[in-house]
C-alpha atoms as a PDB file:
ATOM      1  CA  UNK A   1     -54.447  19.121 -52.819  1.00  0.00           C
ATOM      2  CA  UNK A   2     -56.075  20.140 -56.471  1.00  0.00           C
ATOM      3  CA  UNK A   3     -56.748  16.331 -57.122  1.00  0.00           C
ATOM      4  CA  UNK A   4     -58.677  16.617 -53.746  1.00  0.00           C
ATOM      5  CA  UNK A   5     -60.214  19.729 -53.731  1.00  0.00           C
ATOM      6  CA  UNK A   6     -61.454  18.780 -57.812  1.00  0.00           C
ATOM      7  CA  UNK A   7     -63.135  15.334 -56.406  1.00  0.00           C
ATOM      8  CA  UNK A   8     -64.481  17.053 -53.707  1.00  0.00           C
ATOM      9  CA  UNK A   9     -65.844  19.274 -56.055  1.00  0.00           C
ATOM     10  CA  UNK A  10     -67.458  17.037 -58.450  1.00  0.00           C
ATOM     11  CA  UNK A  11     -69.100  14.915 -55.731  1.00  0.00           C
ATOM     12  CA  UNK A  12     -70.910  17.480 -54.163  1.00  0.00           C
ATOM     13  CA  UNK A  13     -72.253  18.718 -57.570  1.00  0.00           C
ATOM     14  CA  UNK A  14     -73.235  15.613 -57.889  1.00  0.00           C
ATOM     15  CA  UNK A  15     -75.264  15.833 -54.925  1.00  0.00           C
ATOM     16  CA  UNK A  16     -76.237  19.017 -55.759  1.00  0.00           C
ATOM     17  CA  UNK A  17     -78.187  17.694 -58.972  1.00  0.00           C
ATOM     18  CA  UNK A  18     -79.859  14.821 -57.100  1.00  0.00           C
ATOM     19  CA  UNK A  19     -81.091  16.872 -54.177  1.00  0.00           C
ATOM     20  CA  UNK A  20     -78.854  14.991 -51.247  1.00  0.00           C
ATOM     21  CA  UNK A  21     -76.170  17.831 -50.495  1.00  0.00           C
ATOM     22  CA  UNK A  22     -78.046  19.451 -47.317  1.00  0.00           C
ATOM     23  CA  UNK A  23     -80.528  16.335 -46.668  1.00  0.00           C
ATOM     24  CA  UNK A  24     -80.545  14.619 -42.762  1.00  0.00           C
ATOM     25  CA  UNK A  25     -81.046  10.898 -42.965  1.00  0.00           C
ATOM     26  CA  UNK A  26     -82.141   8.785 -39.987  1.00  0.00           C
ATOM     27  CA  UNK A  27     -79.286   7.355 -38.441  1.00  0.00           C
ATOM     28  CA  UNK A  28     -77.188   8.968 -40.250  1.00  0.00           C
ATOM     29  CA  UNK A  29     -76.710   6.172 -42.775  1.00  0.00           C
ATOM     30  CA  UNK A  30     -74.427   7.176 -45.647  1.00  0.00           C
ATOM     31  CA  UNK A  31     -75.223   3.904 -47.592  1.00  0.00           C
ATOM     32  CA  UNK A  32     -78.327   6.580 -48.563  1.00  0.00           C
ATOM     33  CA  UNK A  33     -76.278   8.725 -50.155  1.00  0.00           C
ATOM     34  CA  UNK A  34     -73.936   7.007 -51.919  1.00  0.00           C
ATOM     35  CA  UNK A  35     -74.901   2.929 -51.990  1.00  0.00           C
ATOM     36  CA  UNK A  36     -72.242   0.329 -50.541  1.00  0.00           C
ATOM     37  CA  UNK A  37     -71.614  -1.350 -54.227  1.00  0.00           C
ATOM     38  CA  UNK A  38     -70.944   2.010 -55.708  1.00  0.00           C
ATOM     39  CA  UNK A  39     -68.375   3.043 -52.319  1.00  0.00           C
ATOM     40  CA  UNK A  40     -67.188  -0.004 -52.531  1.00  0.00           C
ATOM     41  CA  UNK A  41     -65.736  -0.024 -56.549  1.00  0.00           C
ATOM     42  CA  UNK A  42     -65.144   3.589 -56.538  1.00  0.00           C
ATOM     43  CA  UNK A  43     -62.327   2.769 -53.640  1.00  0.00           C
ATOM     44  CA  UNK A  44     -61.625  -0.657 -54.609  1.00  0.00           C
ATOM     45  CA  UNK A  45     -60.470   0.695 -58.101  1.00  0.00           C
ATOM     46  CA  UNK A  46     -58.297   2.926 -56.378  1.00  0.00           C
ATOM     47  CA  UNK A  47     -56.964   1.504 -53.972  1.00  0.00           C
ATOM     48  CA  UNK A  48     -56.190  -1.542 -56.330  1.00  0.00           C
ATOM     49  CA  UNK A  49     -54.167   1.066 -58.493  1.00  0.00           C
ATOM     50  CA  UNK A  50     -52.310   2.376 -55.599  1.00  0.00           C
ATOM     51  CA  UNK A  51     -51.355  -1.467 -54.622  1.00  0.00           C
ATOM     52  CA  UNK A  52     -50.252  -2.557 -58.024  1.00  0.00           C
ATOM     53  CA  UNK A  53     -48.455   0.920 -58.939  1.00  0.00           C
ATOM     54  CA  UNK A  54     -46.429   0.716 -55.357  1.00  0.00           C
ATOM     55  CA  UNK A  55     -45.845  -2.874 -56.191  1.00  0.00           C
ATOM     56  CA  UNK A  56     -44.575  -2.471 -59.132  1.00  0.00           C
ATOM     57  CA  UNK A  57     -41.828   0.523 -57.832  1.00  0.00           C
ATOM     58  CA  UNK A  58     -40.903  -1.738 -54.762  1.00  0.00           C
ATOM     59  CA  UNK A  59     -40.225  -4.533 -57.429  1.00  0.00           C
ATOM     60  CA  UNK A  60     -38.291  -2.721 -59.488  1.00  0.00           C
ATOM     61  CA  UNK A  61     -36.170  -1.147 -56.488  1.00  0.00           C
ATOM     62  CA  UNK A  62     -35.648  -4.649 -55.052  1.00  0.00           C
ATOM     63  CA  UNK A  63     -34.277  -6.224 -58.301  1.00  0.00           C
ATOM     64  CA  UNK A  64     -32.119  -2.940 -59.115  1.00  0.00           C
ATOM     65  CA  UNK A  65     -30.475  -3.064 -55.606  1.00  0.00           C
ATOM     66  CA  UNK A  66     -30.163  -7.471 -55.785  1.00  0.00           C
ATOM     67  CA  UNK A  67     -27.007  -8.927 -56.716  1.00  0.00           C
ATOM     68  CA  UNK A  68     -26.704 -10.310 -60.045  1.00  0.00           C
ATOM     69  CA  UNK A  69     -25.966 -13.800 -58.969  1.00  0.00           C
ATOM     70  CA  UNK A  70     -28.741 -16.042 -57.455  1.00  0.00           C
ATOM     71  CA  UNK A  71     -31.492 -13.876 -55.144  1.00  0.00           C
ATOM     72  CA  UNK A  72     -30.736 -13.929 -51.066  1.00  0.00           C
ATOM     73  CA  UNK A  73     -33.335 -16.203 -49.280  1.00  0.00           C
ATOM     74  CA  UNK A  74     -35.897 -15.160 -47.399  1.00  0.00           C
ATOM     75  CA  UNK A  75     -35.418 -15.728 -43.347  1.00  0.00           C
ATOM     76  CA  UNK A  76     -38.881 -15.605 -40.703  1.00  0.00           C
ATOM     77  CA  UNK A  77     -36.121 -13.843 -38.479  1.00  0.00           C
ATOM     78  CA  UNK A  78     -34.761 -11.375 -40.725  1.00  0.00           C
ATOM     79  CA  UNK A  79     -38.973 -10.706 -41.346  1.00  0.00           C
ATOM     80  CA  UNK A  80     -39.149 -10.353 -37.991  1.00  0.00           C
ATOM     81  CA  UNK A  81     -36.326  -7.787 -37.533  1.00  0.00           C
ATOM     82  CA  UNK A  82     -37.273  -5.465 -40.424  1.00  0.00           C
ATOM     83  CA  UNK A  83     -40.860  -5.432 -39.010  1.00  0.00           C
ATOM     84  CA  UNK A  84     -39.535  -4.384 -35.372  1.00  0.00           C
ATOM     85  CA  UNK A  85     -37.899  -1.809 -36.850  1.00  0.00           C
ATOM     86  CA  UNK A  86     -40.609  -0.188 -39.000  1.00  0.00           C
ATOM     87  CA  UNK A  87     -42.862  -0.781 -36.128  1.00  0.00           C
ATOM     88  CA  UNK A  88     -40.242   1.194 -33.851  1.00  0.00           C
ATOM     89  CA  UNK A  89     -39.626   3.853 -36.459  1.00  0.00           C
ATOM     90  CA  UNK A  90     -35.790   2.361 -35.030  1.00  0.00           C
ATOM     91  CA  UNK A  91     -33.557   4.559 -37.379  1.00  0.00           C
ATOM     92  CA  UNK A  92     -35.360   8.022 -36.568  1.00  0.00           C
ATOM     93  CA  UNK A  93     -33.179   8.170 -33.772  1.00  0.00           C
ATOM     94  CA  UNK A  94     -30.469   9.486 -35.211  1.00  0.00           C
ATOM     95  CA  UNK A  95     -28.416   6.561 -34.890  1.00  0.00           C
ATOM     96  CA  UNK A  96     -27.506   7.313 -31.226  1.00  0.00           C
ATOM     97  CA  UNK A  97     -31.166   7.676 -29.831  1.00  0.00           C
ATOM     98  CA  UNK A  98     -30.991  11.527 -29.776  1.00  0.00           C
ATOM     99  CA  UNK A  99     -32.601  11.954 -32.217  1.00  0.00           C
ATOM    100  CA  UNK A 100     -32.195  14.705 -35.325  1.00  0.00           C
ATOM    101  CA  UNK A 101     -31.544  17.948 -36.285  1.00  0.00           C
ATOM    102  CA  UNK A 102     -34.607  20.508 -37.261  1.00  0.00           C
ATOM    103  CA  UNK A 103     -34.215  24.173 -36.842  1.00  0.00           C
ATOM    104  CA  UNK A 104     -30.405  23.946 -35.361  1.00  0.00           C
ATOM    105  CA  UNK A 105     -27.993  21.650 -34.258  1.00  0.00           C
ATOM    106  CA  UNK A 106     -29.852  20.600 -31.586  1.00  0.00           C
ATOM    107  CA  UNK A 107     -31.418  16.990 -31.590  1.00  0.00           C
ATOM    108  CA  UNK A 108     -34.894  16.093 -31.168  1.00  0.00           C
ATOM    109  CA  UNK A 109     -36.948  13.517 -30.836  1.00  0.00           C
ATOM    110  CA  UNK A 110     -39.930  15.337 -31.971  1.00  0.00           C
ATOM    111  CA  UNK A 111     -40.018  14.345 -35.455  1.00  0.00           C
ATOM    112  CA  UNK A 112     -40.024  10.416 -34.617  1.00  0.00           C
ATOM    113  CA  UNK A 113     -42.786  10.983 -32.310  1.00  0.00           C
ATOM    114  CA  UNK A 114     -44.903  12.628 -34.924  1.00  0.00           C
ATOM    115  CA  UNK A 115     -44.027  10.176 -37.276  1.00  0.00           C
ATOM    116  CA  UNK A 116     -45.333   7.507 -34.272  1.00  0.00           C
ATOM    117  CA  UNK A 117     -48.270   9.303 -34.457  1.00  0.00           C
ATOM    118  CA  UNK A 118     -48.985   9.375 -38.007  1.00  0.00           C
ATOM    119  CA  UNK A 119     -48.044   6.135 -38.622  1.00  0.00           C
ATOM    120  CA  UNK A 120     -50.104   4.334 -35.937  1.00  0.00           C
ATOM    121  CA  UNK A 121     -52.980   6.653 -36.618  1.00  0.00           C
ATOM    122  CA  UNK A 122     -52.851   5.320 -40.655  1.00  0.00           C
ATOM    123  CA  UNK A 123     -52.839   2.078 -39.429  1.00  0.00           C
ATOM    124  CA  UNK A 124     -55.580   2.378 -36.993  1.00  0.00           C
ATOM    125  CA  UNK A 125     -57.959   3.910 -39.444  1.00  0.00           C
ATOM    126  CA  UNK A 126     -56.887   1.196 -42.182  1.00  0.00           C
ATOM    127  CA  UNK A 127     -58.088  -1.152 -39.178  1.00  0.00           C
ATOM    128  CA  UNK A 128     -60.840   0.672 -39.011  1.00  0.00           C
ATOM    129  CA  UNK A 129     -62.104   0.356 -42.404  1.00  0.00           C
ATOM    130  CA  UNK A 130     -60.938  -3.595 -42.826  1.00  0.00           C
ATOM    131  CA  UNK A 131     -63.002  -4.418 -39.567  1.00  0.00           C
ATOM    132  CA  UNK A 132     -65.752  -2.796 -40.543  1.00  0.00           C
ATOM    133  CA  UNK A 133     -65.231  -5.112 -44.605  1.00  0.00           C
ATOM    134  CA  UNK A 134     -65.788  -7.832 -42.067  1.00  0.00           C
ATOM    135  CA  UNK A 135     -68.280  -7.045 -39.932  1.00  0.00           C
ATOM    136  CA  UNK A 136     -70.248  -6.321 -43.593  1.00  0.00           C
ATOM    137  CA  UNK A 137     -69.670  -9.259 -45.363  1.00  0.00           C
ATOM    138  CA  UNK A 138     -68.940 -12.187 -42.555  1.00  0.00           C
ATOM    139  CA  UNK A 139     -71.413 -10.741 -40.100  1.00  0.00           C
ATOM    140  CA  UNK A 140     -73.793  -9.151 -42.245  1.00  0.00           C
ATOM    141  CA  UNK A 141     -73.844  -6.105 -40.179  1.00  0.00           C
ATOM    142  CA  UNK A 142     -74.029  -2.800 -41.997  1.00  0.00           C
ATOM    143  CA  UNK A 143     -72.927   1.239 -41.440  1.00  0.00           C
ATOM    144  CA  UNK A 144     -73.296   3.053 -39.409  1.00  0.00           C
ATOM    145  CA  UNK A 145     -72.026   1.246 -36.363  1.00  0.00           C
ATOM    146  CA  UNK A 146     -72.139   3.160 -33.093  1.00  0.00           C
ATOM    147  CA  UNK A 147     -69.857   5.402 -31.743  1.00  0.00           C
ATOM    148  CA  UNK A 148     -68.875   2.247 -29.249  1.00  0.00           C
ATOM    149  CA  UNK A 149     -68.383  -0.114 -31.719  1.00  0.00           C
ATOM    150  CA  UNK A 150     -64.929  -1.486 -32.749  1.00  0.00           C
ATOM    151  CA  UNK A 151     -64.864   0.363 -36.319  1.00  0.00           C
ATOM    152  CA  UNK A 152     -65.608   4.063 -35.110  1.00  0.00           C
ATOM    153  CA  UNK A 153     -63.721   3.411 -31.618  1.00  0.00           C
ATOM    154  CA  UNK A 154     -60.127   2.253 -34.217  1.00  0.00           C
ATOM    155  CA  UNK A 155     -61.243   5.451 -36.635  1.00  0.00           C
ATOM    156  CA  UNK A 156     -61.547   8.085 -33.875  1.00  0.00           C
ATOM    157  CA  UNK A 157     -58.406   6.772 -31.864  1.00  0.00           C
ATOM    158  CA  UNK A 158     -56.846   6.962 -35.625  1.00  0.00           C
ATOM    159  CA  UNK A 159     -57.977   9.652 -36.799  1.00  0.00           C
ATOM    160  CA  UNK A 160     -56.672  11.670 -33.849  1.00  0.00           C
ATOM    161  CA  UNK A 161     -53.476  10.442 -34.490  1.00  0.00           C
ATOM    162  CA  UNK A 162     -53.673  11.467 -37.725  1.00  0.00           C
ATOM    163  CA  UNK A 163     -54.446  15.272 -36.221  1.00  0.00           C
ATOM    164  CA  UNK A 164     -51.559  15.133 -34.152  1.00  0.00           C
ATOM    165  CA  UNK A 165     -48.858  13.456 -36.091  1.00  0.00           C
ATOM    166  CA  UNK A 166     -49.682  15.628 -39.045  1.00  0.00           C
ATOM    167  CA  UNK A 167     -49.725  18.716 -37.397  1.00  0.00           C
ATOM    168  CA  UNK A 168     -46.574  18.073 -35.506  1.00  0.00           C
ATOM    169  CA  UNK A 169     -44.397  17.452 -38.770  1.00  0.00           C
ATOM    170  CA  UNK A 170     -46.073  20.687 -40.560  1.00  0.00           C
ATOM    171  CA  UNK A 171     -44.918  22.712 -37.270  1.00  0.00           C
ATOM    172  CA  UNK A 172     -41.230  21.229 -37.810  1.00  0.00           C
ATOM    173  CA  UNK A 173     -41.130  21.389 -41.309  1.00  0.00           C
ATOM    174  CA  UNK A 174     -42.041  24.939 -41.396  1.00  0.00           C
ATOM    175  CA  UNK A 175     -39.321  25.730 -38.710  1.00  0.00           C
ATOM    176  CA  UNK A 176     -36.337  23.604 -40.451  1.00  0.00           C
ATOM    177  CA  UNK A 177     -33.106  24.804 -41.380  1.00  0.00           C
ATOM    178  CA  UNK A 178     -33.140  25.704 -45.024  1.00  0.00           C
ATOM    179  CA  UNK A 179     -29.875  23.431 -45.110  1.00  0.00           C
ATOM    180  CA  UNK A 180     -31.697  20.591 -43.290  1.00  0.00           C
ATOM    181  CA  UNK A 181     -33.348  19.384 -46.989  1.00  0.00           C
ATOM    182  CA  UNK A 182     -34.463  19.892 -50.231  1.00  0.00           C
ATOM    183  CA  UNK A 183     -36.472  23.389 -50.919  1.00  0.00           C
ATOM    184  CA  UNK A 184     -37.942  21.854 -54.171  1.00  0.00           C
ATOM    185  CA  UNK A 185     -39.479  18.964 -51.849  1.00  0.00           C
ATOM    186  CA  UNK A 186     -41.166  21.346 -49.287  1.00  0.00           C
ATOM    187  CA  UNK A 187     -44.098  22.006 -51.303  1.00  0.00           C
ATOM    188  CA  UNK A 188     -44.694  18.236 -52.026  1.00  0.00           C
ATOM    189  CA  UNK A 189     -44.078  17.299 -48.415  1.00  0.00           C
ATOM    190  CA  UNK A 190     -46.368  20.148 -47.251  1.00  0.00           C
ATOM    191  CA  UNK A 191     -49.030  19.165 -49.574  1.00  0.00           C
ATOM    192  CA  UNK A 192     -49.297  15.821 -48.571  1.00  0.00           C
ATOM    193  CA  UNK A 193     -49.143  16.702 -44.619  1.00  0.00           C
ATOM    194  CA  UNK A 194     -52.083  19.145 -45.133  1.00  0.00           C
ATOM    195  CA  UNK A 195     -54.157  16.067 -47.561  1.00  0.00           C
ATOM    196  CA  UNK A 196     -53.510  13.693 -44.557  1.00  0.00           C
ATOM    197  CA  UNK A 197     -54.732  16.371 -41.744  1.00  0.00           C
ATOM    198  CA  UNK A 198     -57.828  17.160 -44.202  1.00  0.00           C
ATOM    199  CA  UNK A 199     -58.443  13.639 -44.699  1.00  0.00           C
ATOM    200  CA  UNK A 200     -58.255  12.822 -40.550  1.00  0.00           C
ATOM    201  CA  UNK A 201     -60.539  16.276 -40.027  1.00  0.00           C
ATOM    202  CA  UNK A 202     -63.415  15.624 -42.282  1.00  0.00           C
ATOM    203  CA  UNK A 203     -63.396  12.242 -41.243  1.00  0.00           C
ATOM    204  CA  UNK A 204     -63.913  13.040 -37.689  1.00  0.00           C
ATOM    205  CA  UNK A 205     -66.076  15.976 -38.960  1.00  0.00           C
ATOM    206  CA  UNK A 206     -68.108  13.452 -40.986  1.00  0.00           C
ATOM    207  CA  UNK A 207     -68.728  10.677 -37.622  1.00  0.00           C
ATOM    208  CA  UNK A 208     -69.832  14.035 -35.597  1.00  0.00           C
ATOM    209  CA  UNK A 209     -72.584  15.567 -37.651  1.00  0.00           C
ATOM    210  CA  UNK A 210     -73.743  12.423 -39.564  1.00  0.00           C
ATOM    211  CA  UNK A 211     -77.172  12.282 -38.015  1.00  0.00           C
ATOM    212  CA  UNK A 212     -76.820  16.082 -39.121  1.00  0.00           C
ATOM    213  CA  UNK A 213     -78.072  17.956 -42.595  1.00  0.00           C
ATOM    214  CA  UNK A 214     -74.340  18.507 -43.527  1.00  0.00           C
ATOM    215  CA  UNK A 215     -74.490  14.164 -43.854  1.00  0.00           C
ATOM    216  CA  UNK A 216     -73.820  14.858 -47.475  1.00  0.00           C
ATOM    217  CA  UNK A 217     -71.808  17.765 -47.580  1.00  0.00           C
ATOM    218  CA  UNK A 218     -69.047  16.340 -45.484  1.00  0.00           C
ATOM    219  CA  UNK A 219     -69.258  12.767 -47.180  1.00  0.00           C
ATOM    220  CA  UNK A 220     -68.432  14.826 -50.392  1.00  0.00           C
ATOM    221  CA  UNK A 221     -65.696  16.279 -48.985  1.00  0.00           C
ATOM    222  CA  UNK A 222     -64.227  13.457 -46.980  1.00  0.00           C
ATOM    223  CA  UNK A 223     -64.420  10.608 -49.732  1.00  0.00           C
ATOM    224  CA  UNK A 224     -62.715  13.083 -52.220  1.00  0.00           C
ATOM    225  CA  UNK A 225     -60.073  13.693 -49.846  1.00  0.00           C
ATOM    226  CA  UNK A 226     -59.398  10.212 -49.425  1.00  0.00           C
ATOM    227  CA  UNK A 227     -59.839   9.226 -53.234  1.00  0.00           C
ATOM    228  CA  UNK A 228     -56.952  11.702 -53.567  1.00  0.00           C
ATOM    229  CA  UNK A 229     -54.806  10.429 -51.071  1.00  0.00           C
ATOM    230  CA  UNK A 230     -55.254   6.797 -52.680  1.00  0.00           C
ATOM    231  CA  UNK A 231     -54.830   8.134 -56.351  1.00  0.00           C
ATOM    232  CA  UNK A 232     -51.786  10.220 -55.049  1.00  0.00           C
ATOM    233  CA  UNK A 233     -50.296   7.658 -53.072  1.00  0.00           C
ATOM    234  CA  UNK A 234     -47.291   6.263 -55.248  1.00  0.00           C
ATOM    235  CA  UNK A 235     -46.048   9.493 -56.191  1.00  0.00           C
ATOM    236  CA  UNK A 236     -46.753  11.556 -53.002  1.00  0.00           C
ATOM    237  CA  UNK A 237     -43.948  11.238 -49.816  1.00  0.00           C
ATOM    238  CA  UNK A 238     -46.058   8.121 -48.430  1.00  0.00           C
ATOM    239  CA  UNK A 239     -43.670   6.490 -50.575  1.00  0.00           C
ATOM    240  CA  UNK A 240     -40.986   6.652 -48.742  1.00  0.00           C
ATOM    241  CA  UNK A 241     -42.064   4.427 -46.494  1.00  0.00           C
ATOM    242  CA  UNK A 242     -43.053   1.540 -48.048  1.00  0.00           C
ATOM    243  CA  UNK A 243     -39.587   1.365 -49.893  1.00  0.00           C
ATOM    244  CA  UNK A 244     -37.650   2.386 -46.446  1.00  0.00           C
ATOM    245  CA  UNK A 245     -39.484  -1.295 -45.382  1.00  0.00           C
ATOM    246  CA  UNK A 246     -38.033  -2.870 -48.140  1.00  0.00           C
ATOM    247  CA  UNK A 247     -34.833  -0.985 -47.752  1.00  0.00           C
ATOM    248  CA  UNK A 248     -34.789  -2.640 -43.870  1.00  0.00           C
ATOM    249  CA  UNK A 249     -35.714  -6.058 -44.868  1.00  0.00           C
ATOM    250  CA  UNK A 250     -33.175  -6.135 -47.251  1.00  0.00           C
ATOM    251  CA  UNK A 251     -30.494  -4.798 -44.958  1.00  0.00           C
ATOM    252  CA  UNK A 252     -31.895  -7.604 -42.431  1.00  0.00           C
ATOM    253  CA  UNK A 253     -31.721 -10.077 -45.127  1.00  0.00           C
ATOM    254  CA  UNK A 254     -28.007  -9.191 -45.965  1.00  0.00           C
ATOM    255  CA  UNK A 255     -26.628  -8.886 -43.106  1.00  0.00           C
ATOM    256  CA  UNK A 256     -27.158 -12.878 -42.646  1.00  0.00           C
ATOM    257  CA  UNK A 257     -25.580 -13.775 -44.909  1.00  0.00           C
ATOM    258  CA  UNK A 258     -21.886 -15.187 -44.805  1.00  0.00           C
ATOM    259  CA  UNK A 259     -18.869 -12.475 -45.185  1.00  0.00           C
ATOM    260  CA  UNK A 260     -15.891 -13.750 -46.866  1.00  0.00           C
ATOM    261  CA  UNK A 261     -13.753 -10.694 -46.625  1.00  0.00           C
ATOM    262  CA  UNK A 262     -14.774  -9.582 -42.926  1.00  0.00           C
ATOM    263  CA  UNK A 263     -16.052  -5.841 -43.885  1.00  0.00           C
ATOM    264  CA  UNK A 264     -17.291  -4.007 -41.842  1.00  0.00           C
ATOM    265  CA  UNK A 265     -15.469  -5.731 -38.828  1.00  0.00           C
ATOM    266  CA  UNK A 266     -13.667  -2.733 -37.764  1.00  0.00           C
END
């Protein structure tokens, strides 16, 4: 959240000192703001540092959990498996599809429907953006799109995901069970729920006022919101599940393999 609120910060003095904080542009094209080249290394720096730095932990955890003797090959259907089960969010149903426990003893299925949400939204909006890298540099077509184009239609669907799943997870992580987890974790986890609703708000703020004199304003705010998510992204909790997906396709992996002393038959 300071990472965020600091970028946010500096951007807008930065638009501050060259006039463009409260200026309406035609169209509402950002590219007059800040241009594509300099949008497009600010992130790509970023998000290249979030890639290799996850990379590198997923790398690690793989060889550290291996077996010392020769690595375990690679099977299409064990790829296949672990991806149906990410794609499910399979194992947040408590193992016997009632889900888990929150405030009580009670099961729910609450907190893998939030998670749907917040997943699918993510991956919506990272459609979003990669369809609209296309439609730039394959079809020459340039932001803004309209609101009925592919791009904005995959970031609004998204980014209401992103309101909903978010919110839903706060709500149920400020009503757990103190027994239910870690206390030193909760203000980590909140943190990064409340960068993700931030990031999905100003977004949606940012698409509904662009032809608008708060253009700039918002732009500030949004891009260093996401900067901070990117920057923040190997050590915050959206971690977890990239390594859980490694976790599964290694457990989908394994259990192909042959098993000379029958465990687990019982």
């Amino acid at each position: 959240m300071a990472s965020g609120g600091a970028l946010a910060l500096f951007l807008c003095l930065t638009l501050l000192v060259m006039g463009n904080l409260f200026t309406a542009i035609p169209g509402g094209n950002f590219y007059g703001i800040f241009p594509h080249n300099t949008l497009a290394l600010m992130f790509g720096a970023v998000f290249g540092f979030a890639v290799l730095s996850l990379s590198i932990g997923v790398r690690r955890f793989w060889r550290n959990v291996s077996p010392a003797q020769s690595p375990l090959p690679l099977k299409v259907s064990a790829a296949l498996e672990a991806t149906a089960n990410v794609a499910q969010l399979k194992y947040l149903d408590g193992g016997h599809g009632e889900g888990c426990n929150n405030a009580d003893d009670a099961f729910t299925l609450w907190r893998r429907r939030f998670h749907h949400f917040t997943f699918y939204g993510f991956m919506l909006c990272f459609a979003a953006t990669g369809t609209a890298t296309l439609y730039h540099f394959l079809l020459d077509w340039s932001a803004p799109y309209p609101v009925f184009s592919l791009p904005v239609m995959l970031g609004i669907f998204g980014g209401v995901g992103l309101l909903i799943g978010p919110t839903g997870l706060l709500w149920m992580n400020l009503r757990r069970n103190p027994e239910q987890g870690d206390a030193q974790q909760k203000p980590m986890d909140r943190g990064f729920i409340a960068l993700l609703l931030l990031v999905s708000a100003s977004g949606l703020a940012l698409l509904a006022f662009r032809e608008s004199a708060a253009l700039g304003l918002l732009l500030a705010l949004h891009l260093g919101l996401v900067m901070a998510f990117f920057l923040t992204m190997p050590y915050s909790k959206f971690a977890h599940g990239i390594f859980r997906s490694a976790a599964l396709l290694k457990h989908a992996i394994e259990k192909r393999q042959p098993n000379p002393i029958n465990a687990g038959s019982d």
